[in-house]
PDB file of N, CA and C in Angstrom:
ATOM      1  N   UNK A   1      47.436   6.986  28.233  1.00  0.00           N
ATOM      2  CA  UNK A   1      48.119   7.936  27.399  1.00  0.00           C
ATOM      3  C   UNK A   1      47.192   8.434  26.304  1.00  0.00           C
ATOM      4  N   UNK A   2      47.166   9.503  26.449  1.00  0.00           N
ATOM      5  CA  UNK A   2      46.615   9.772  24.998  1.00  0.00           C
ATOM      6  C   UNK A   2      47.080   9.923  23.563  1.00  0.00           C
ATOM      7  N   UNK A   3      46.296  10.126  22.511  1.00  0.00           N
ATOM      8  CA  UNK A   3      46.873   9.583  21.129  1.00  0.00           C
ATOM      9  C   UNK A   3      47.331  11.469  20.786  1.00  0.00           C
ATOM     10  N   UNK A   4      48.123  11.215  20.205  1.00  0.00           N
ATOM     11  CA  UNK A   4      48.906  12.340  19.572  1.00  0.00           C
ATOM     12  C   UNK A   4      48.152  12.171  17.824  1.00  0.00           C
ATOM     13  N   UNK A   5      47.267  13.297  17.860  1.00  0.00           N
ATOM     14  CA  UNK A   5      46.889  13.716  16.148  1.00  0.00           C
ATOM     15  C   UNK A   5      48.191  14.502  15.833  1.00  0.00           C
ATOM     16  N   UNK A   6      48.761  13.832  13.944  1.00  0.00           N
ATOM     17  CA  UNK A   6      49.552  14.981  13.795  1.00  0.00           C
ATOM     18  C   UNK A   6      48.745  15.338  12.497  1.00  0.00           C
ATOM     19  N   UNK A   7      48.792  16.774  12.132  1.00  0.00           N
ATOM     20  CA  UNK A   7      48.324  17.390  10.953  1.00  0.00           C
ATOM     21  C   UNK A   7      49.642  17.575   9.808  1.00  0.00           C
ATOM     22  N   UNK A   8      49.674  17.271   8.791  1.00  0.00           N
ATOM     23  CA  UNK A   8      50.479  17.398   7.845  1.00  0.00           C
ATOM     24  C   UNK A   8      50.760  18.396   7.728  1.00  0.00           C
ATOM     25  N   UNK A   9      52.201  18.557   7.389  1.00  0.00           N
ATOM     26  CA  UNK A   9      52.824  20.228   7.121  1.00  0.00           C
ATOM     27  C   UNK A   9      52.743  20.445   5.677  1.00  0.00           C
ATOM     28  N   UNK A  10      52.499  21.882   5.437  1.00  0.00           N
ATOM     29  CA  UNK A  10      52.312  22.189   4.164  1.00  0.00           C
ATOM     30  C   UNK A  10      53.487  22.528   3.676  1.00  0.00           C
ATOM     31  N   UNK A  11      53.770  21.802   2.580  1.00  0.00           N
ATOM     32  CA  UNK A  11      54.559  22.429   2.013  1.00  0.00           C
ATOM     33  C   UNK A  11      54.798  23.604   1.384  1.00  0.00           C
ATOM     34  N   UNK A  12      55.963  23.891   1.009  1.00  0.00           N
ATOM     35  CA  UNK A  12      56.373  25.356   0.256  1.00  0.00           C
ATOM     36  C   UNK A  12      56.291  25.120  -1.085  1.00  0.00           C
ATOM     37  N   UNK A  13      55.408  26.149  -1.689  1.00  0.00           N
ATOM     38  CA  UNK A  13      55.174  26.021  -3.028  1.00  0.00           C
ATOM     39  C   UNK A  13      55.993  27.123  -3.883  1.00  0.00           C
ATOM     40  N   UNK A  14      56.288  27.265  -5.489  1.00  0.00           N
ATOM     41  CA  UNK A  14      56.857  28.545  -5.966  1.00  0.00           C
ATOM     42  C   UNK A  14      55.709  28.897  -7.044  1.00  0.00           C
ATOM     43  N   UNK A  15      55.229  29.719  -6.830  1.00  0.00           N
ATOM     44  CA  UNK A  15      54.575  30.273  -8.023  1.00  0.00           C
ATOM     45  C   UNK A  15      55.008  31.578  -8.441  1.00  0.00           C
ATOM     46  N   UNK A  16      54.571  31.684  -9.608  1.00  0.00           N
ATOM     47  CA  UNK A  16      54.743  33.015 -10.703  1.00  0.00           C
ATOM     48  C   UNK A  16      53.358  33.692 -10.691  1.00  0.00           C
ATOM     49  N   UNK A  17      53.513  35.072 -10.903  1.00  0.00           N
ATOM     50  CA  UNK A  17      52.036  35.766 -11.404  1.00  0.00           C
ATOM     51  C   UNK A  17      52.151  36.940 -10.792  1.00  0.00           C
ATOM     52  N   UNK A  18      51.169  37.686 -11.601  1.00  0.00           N
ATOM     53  CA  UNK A  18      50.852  39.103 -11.420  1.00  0.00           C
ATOM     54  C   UNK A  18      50.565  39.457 -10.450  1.00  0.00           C
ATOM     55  N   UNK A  19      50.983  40.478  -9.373  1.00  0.00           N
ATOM     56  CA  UNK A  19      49.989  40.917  -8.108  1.00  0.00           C
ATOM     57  C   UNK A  19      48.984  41.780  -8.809  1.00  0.00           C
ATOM     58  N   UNK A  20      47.798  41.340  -8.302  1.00  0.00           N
ATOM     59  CA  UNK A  20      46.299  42.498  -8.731  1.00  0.00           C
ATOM     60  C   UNK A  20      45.733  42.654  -7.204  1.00  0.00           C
ATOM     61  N   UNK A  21      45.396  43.891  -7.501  1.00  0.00           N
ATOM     62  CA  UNK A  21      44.175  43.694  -6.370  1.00  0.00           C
ATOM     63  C   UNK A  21      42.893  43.113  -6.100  1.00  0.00           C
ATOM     64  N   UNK A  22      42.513  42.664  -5.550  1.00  0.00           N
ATOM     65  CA  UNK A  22      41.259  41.829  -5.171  1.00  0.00           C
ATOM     66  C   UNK A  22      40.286  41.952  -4.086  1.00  0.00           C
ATOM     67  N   UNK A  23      40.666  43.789  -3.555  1.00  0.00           N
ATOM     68  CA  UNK A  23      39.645  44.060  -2.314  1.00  0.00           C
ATOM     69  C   UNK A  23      39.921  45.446  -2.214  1.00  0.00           C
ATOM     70  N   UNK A  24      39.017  46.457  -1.950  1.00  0.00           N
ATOM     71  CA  UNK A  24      39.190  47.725  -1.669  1.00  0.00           C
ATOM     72  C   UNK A  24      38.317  48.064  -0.459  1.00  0.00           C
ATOM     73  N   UNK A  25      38.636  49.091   0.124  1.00  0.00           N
ATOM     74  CA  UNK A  25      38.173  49.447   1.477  1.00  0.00           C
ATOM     75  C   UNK A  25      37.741  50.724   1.383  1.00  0.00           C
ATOM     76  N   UNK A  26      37.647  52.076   2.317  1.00  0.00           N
ATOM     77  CA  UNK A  26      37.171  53.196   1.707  1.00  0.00           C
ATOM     78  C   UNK A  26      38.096  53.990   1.514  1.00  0.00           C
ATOM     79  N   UNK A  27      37.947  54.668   0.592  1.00  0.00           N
ATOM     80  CA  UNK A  27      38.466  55.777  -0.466  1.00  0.00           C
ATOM     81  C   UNK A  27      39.493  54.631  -1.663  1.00  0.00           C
ATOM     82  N   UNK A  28      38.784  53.613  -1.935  1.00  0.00           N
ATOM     83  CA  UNK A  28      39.186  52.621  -2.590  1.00  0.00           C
ATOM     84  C   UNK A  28      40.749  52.215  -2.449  1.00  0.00           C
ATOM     85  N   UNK A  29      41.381  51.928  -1.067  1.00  0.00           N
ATOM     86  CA  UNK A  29      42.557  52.213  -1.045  1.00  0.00           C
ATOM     87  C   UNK A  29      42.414  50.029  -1.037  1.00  0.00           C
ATOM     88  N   UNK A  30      43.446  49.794  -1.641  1.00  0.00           N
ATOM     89  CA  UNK A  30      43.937  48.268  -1.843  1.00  0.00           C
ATOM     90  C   UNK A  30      43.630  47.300  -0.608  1.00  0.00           C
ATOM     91  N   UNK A  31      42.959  46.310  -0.319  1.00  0.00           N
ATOM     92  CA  UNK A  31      42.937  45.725   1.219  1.00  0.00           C
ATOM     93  C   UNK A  31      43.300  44.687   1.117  1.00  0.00           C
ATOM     94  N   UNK A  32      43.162  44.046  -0.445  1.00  0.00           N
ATOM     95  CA  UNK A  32      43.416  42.924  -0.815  1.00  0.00           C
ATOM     96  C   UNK A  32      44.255  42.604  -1.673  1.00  0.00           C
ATOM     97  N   UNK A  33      45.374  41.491  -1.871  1.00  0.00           N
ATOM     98  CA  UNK A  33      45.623  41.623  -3.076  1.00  0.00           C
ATOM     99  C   UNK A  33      45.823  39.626  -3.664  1.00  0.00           C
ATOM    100  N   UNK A  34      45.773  39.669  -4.552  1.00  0.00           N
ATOM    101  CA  UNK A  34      45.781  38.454  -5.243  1.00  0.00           C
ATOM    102  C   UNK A  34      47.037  38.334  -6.316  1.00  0.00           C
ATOM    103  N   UNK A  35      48.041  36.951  -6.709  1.00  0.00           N
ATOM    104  CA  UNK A  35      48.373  36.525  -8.012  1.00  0.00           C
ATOM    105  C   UNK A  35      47.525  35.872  -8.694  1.00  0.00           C
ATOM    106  N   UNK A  36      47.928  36.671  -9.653  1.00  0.00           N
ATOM    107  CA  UNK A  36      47.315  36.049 -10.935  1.00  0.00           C
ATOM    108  C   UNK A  36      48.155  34.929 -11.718  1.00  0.00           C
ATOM    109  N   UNK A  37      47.503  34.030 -11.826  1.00  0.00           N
ATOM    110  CA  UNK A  37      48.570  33.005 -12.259  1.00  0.00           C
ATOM    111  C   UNK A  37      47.806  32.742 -13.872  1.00  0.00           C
ATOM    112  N   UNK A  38      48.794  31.938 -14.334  1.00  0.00           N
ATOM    113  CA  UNK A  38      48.235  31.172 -15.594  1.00  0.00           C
ATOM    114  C   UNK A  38      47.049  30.000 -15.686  1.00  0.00           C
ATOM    115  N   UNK A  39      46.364  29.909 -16.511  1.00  0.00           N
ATOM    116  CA  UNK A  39      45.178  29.316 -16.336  1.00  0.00           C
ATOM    117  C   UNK A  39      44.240  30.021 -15.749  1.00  0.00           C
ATOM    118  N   UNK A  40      44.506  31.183 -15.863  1.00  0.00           N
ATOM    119  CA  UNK A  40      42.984  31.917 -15.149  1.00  0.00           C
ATOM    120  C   UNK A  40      42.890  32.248 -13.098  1.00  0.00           C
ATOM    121  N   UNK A  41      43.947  31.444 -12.839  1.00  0.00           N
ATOM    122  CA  UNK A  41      44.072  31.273 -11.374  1.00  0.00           C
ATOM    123  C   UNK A  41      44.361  32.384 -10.834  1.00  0.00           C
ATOM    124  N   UNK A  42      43.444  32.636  -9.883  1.00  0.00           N
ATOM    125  CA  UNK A  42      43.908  33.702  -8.795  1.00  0.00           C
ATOM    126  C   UNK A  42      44.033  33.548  -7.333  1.00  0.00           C
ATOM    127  N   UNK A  43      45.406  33.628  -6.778  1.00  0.00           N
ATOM    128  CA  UNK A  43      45.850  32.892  -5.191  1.00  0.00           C
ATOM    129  C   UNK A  43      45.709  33.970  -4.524  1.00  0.00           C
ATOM    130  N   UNK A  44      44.641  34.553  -3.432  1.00  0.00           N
ATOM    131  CA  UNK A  44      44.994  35.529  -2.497  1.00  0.00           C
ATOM    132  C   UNK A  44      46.233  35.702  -1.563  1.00  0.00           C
ATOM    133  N   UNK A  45      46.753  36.512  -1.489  1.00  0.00           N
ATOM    134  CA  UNK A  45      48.124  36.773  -0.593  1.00  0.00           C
ATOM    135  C   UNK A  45      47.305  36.864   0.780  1.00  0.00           C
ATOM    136  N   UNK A  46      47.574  35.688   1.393  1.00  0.00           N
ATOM    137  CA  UNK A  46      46.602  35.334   3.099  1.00  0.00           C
ATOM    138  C   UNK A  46      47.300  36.035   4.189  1.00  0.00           C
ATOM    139  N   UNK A  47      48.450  36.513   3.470  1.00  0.00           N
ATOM    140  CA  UNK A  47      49.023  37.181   5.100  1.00  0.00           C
ATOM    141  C   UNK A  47      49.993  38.681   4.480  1.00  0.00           C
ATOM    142  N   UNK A  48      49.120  39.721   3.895  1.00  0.00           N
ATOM    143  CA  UNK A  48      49.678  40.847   3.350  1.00  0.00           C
ATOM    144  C   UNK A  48      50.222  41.417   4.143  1.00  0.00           C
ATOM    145  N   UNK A  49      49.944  41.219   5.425  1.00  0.00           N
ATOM    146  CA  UNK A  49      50.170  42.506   6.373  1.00  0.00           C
ATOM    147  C   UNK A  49      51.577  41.807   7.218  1.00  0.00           C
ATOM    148  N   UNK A  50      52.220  40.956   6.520  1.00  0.00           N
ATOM    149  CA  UNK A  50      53.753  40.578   6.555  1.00  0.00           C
ATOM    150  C   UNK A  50      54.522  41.453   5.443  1.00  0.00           C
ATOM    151  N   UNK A  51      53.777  41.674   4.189  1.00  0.00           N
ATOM    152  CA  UNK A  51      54.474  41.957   3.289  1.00  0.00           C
ATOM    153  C   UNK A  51      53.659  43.409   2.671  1.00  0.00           C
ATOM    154  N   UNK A  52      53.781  44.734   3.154  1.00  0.00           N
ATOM    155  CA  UNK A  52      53.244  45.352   3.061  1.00  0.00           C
ATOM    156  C   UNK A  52      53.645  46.408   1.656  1.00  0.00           C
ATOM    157  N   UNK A  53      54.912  46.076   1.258  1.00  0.00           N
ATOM    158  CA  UNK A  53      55.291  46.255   0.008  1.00  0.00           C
ATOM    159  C   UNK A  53      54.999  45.882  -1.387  1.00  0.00           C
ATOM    160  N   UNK A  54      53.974  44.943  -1.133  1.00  0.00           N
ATOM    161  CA  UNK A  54      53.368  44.537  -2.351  1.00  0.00           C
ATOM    162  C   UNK A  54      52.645  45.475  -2.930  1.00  0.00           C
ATOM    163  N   UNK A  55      52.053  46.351  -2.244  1.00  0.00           N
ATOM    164  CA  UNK A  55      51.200  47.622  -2.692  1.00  0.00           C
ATOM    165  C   UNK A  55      52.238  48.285  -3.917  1.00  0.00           C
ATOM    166  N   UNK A  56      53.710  48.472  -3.872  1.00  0.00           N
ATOM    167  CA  UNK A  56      54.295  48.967  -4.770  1.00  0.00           C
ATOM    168  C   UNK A  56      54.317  48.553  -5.416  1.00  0.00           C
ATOM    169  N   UNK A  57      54.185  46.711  -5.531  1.00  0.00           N
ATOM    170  CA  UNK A  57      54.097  46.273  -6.785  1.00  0.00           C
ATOM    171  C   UNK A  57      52.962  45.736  -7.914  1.00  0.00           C
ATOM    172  N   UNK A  58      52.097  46.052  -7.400  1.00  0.00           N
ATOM    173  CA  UNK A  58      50.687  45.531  -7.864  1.00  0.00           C
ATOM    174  C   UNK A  58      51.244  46.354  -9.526  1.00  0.00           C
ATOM    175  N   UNK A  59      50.383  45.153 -10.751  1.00  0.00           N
ATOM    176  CA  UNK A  59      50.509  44.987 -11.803  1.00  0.00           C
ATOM    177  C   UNK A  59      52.325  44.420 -12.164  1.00  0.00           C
ATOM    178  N   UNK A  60      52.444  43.780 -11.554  1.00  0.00           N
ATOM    179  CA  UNK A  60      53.986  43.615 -11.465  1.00  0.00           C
ATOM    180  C   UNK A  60      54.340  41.803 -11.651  1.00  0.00           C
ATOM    181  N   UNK A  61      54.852  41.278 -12.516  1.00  0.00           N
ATOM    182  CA  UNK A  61      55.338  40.309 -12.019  1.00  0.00           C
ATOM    183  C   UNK A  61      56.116  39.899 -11.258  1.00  0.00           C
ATOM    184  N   UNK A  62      55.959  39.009  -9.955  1.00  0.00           N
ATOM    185  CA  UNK A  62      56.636  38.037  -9.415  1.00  0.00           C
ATOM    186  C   UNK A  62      56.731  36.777  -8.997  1.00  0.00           C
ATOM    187  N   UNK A  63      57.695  36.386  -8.120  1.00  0.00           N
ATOM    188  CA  UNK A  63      57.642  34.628  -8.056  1.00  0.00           C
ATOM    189  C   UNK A  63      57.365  34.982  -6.149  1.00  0.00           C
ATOM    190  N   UNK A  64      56.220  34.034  -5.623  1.00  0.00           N
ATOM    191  CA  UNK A  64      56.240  33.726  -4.665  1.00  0.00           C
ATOM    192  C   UNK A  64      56.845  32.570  -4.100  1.00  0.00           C
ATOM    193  N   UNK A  65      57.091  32.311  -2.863  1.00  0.00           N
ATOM    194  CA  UNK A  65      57.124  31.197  -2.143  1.00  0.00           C
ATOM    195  C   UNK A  65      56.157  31.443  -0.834  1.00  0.00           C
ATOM    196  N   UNK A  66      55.604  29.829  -0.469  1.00  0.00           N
ATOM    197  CA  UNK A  66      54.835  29.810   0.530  1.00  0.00           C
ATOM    198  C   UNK A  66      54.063  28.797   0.505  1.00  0.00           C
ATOM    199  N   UNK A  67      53.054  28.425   1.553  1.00  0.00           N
ATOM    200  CA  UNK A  67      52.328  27.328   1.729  1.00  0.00           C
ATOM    201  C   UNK A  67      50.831  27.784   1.161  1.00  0.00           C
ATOM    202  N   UNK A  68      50.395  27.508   0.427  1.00  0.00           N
ATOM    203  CA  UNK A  68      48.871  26.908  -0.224  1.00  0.00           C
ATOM    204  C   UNK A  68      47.824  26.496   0.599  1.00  0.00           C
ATOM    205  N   UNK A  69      46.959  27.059   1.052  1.00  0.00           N
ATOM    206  CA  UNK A  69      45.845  26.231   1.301  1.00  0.00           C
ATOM    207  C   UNK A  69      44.806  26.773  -0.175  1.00  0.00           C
ATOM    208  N   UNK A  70      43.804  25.251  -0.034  1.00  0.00           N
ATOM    209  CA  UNK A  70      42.762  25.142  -0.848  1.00  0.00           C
ATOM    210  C   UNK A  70      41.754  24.921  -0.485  1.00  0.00           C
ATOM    211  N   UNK A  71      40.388  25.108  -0.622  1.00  0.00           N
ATOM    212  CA  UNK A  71      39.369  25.054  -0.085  1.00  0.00           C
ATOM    213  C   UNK A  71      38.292  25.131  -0.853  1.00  0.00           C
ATOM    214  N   UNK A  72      37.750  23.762  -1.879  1.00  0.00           N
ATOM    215  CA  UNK A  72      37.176  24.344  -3.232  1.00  0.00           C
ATOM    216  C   UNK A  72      37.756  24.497  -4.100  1.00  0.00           C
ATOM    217  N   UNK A  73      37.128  25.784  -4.228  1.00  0.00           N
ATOM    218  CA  UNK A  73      37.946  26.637  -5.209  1.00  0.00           C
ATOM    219  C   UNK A  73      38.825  27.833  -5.358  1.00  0.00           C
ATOM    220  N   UNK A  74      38.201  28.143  -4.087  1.00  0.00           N
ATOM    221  CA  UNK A  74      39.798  29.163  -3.709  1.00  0.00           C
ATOM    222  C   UNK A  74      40.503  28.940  -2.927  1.00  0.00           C
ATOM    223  N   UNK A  75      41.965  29.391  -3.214  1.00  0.00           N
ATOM    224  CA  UNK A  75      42.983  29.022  -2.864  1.00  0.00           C
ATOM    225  C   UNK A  75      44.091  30.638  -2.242  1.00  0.00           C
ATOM    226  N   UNK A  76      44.516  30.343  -1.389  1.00  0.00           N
ATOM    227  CA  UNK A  76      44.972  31.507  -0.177  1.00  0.00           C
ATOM    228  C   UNK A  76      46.333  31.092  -0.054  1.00  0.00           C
ATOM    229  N   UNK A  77      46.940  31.964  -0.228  1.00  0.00           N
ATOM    230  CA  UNK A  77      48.757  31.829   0.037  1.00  0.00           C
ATOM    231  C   UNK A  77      49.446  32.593   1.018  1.00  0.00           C
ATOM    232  N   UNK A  78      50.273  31.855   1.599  1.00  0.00           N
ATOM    233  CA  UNK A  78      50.540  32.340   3.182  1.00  0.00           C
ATOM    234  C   UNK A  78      52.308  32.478   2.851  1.00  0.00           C
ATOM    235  N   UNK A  79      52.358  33.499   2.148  1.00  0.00           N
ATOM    236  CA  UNK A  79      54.008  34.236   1.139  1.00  0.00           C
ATOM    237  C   UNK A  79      54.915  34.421   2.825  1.00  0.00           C
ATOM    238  N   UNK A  80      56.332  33.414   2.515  1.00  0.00           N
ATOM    239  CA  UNK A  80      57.095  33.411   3.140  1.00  0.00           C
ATOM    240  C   UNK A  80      57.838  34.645   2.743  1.00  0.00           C
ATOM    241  N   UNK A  81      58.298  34.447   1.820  1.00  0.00           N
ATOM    242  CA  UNK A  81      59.029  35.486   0.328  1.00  0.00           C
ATOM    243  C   UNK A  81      58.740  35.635  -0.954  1.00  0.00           C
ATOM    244  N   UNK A  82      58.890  37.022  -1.302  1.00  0.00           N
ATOM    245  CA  UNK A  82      58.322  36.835  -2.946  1.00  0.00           C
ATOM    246  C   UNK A  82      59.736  37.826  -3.284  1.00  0.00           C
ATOM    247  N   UNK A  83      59.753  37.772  -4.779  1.00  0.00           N
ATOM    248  CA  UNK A  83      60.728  38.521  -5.176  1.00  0.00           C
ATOM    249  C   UNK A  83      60.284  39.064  -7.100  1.00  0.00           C
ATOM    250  N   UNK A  84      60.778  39.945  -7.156  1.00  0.00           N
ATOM    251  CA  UNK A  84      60.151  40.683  -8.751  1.00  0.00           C
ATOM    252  C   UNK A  84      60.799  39.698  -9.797  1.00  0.00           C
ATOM    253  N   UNK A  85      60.058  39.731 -11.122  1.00  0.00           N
ATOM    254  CA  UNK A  85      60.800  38.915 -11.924  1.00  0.00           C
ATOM    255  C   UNK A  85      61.292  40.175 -13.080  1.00  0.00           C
ATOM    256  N   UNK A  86      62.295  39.788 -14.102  1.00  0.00           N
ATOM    257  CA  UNK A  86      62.437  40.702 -14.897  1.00  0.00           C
ATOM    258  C   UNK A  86      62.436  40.085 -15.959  1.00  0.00           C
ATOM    259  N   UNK A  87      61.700  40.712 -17.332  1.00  0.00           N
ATOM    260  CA  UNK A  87      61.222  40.391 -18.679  1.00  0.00           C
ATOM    261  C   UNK A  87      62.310  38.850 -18.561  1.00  0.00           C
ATOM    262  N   UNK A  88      63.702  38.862 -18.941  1.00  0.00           N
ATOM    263  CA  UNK A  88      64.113  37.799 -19.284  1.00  0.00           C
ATOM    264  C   UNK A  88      63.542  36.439 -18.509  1.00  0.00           C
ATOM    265  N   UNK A  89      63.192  36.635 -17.150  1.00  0.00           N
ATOM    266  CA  UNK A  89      62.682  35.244 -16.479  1.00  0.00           C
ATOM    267  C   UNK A  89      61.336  34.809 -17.129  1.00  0.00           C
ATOM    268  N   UNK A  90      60.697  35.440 -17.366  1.00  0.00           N
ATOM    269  CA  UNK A  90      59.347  35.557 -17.939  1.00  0.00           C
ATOM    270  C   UNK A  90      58.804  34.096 -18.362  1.00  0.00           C
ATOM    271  N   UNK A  91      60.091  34.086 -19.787  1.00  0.00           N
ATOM    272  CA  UNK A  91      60.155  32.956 -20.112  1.00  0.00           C
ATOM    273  C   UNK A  91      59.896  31.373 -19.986  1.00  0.00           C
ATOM    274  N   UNK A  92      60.602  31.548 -18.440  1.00  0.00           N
ATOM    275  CA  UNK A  92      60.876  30.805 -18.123  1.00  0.00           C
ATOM    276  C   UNK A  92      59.539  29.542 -17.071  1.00  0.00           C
ATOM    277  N   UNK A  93      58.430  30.847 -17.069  1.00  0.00           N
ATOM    278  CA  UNK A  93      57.387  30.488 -16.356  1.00  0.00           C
ATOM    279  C   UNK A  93      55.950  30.338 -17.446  1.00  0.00           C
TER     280      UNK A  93
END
């Protein structure tokens, strides 16, 4: 029989932060985009082309959900769902 490797599932994380962009292509149109989090952190959005509406929101706060990978020092987010925050949540992050 052979041995069964299992790889750990990632969990779902929630973060807060700004969408910015973080890649342009030609005629500088957005290819990339990143949160900006607190502490200086910036998580690339690893799978944009699920969520192609983020383009409307760039400079925008919101809260993601999704699984994290890390590697170093950068870190890539694979957004199940995100949703906008409004001034009052702000706070709260």
């Amino acid at each position: 029989m052979g041995k069964t490797i299992r790889t750990p599932v990632a969990e779902m994380e929630t973060i807060a932060g700004v969408l910015i962009p973080s890649g342009w292509g030609e005629q500088f149109m957005v290819t990339r985009i990143s949160l900006a989090c607190d502490g200086e952190i910036d998580i690339l959005v690893g799978n944009l082309d699920a969520h192609p509406e983020m383009h409307v929101h760039i400079r925008k706060w919101v809260q993601a959900v999704g699984t994290i990978s890390r590697d170093g020092e950068s870190e890539v987010m694979q957004v199940a769902s995100f949703r906008l925050l409004d001034e009052g949540e702000l706070a709260e992050f």
